[in-house]
Protein backbone atom coordinates (compact mmCIF):
# COMPACT_ATOMS: atom_id res chain seq x y z
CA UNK A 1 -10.92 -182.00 -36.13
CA UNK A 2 -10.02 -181.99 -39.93
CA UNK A 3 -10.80 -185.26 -41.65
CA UNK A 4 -8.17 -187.65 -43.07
CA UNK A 5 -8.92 -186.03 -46.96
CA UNK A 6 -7.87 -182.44 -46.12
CA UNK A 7 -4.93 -183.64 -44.06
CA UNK A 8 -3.63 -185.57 -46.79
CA UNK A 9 -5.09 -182.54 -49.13
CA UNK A 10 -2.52 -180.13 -47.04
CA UNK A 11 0.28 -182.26 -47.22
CA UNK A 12 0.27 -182.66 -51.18
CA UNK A 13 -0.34 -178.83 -51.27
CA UNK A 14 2.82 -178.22 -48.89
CA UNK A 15 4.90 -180.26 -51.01
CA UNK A 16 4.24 -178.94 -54.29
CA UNK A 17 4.37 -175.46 -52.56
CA UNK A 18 7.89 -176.42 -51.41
CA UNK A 19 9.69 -175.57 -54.60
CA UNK A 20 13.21 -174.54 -55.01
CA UNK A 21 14.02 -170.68 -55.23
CA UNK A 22 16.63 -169.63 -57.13
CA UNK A 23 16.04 -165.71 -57.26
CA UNK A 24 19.09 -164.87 -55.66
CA UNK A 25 20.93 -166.25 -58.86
CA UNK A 26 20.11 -163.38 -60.92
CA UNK A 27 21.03 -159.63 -61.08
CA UNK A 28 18.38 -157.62 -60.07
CA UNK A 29 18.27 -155.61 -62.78
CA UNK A 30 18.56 -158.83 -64.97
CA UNK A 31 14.93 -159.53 -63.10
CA UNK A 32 13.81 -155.73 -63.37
CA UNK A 33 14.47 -155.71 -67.60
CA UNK A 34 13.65 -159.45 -68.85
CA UNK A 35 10.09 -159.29 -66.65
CA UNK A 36 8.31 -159.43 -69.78
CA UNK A 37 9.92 -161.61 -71.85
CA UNK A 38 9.92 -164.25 -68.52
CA UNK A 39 6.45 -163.67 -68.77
CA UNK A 40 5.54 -164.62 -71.91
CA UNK A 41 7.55 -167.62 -71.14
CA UNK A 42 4.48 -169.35 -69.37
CA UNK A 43 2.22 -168.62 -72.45
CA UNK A 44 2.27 -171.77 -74.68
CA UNK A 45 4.59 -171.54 -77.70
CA UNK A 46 6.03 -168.43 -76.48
CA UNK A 47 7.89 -169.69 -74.58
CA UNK A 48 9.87 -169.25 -77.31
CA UNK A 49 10.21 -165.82 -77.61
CA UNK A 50 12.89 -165.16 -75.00
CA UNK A 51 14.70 -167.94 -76.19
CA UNK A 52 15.77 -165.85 -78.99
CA UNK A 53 14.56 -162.56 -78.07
CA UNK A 54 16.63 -162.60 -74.41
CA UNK A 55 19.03 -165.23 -75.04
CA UNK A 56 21.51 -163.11 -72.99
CA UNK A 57 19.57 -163.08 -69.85
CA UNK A 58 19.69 -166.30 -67.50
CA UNK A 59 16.50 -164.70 -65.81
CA UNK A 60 14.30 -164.81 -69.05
CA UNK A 61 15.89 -168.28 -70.03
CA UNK A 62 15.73 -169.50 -66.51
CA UNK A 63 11.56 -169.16 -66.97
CA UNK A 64 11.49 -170.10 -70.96
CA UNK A 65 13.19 -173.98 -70.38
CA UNK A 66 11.13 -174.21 -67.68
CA UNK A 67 7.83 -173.04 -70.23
CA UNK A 68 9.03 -175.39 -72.66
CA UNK A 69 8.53 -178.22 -70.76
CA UNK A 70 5.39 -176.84 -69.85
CA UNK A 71 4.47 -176.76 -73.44
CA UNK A 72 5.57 -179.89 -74.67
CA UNK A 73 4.32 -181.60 -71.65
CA UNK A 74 0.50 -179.80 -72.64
CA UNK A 75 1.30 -180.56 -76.82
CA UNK A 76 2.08 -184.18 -76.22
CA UNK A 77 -1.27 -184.59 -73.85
CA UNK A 78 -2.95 -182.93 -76.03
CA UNK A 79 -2.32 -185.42 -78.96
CA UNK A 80 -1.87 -188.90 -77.61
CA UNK A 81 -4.93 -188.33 -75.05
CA UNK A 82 -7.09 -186.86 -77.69
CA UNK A 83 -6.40 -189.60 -80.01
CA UNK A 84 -7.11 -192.05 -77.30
CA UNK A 85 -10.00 -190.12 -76.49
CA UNK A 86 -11.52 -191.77 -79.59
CA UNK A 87 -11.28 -195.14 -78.34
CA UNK A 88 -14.91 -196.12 -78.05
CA UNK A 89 -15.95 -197.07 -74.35
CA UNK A 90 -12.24 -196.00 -73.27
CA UNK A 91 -12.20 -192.80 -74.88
CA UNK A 92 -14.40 -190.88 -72.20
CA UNK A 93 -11.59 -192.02 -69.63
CA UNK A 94 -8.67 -190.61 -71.83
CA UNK A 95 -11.24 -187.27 -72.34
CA UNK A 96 -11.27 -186.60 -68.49
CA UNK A 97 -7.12 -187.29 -68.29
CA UNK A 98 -6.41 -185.48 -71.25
CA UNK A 99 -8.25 -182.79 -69.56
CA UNK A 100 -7.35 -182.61 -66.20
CA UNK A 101 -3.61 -182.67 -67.23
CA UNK A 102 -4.22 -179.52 -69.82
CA UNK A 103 -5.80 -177.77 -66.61
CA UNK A 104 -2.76 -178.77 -64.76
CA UNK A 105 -0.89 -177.15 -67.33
CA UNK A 106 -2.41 -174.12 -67.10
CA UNK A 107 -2.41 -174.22 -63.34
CA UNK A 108 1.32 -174.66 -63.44
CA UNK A 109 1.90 -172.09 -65.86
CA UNK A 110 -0.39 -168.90 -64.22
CA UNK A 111 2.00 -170.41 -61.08
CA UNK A 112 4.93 -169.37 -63.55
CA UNK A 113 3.12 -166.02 -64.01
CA UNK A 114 2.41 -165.08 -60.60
CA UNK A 115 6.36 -165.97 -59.59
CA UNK A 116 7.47 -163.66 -62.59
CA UNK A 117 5.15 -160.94 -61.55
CA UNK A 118 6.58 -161.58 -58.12
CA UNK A 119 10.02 -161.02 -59.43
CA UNK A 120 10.90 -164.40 -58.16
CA UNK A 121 12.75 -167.36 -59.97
CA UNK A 122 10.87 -170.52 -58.32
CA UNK A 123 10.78 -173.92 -59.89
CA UNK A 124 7.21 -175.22 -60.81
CA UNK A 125 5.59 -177.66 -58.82
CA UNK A 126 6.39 -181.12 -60.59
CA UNK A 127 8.88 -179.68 -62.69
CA UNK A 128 11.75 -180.69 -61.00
CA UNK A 129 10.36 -184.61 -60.95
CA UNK A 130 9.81 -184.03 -64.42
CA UNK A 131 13.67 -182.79 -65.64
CA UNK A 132 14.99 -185.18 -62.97
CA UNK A 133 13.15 -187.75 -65.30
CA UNK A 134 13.72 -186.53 -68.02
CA UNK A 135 18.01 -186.32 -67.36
CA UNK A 136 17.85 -189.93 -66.51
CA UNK A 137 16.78 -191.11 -70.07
């Protein structure tokens, strides 16, 4: 009988698993010639890239707002944790947030990856939580 932890542990996973798909938006052959510029989407400041590079395919922009987010999510962490970080006492705390949100962020973003390289257009795991936030403000 699985304990209470890896129920709960299964749950979280099923829900952040449970992401919208919204492949069947875009042409095939949209998917098929913007694969690599959707990639690089999910690599930092590249994300970028295909903002200007493929700024005629929803596929490659579909995968660069959402690596945007990504990368301002990871800059901003970056920053205000690691200055926090340097509270003495309190700075070990903001050390261990700051970096178990970058791994997050990388986490989320090799999830990006392996959808591209899928030829799939799925929304990240906490991203839609985060733009829903984000529109409200």
């Amino acid at each position: 009988m699985p304990n209470k932890f890896s129920q709960t542990l299964n749950r979280i996973m099923q829900v952040m698993s449970n992401t919208r798909d919204d492949t069947d938006r875009f042409s095939p052959s949209d998917i098929e010639q913007n694969r690599m510029m959707a990639l690089l989407s999910y690599i930092w400041l590249c994300c970028l890239v295909p903002m200007f590079a493929a700024k005629n395919s929803p596929y490659a922009l579909y995968h660069a707002r959402q690596g945007l987010i990504l990368a301002i999510v990871e800059t901003a962490a970056a920053l205000v944790l690691g200055l926090l970080a340097k509270i003495p006492l309190l700075g070990i705390i903001f050390a261990i947030a700051r970096f178990l949100l970058l791994l997050t962020c990388v986490v989320l973003s090799l999830v990006g990856i392996y959808n591209v390289l899928n030829n799939k257009a799925r929304e990240l795991p906490l991203m839609g939580l985060l733009t829903q936030y984000i529109s409200k403000r």
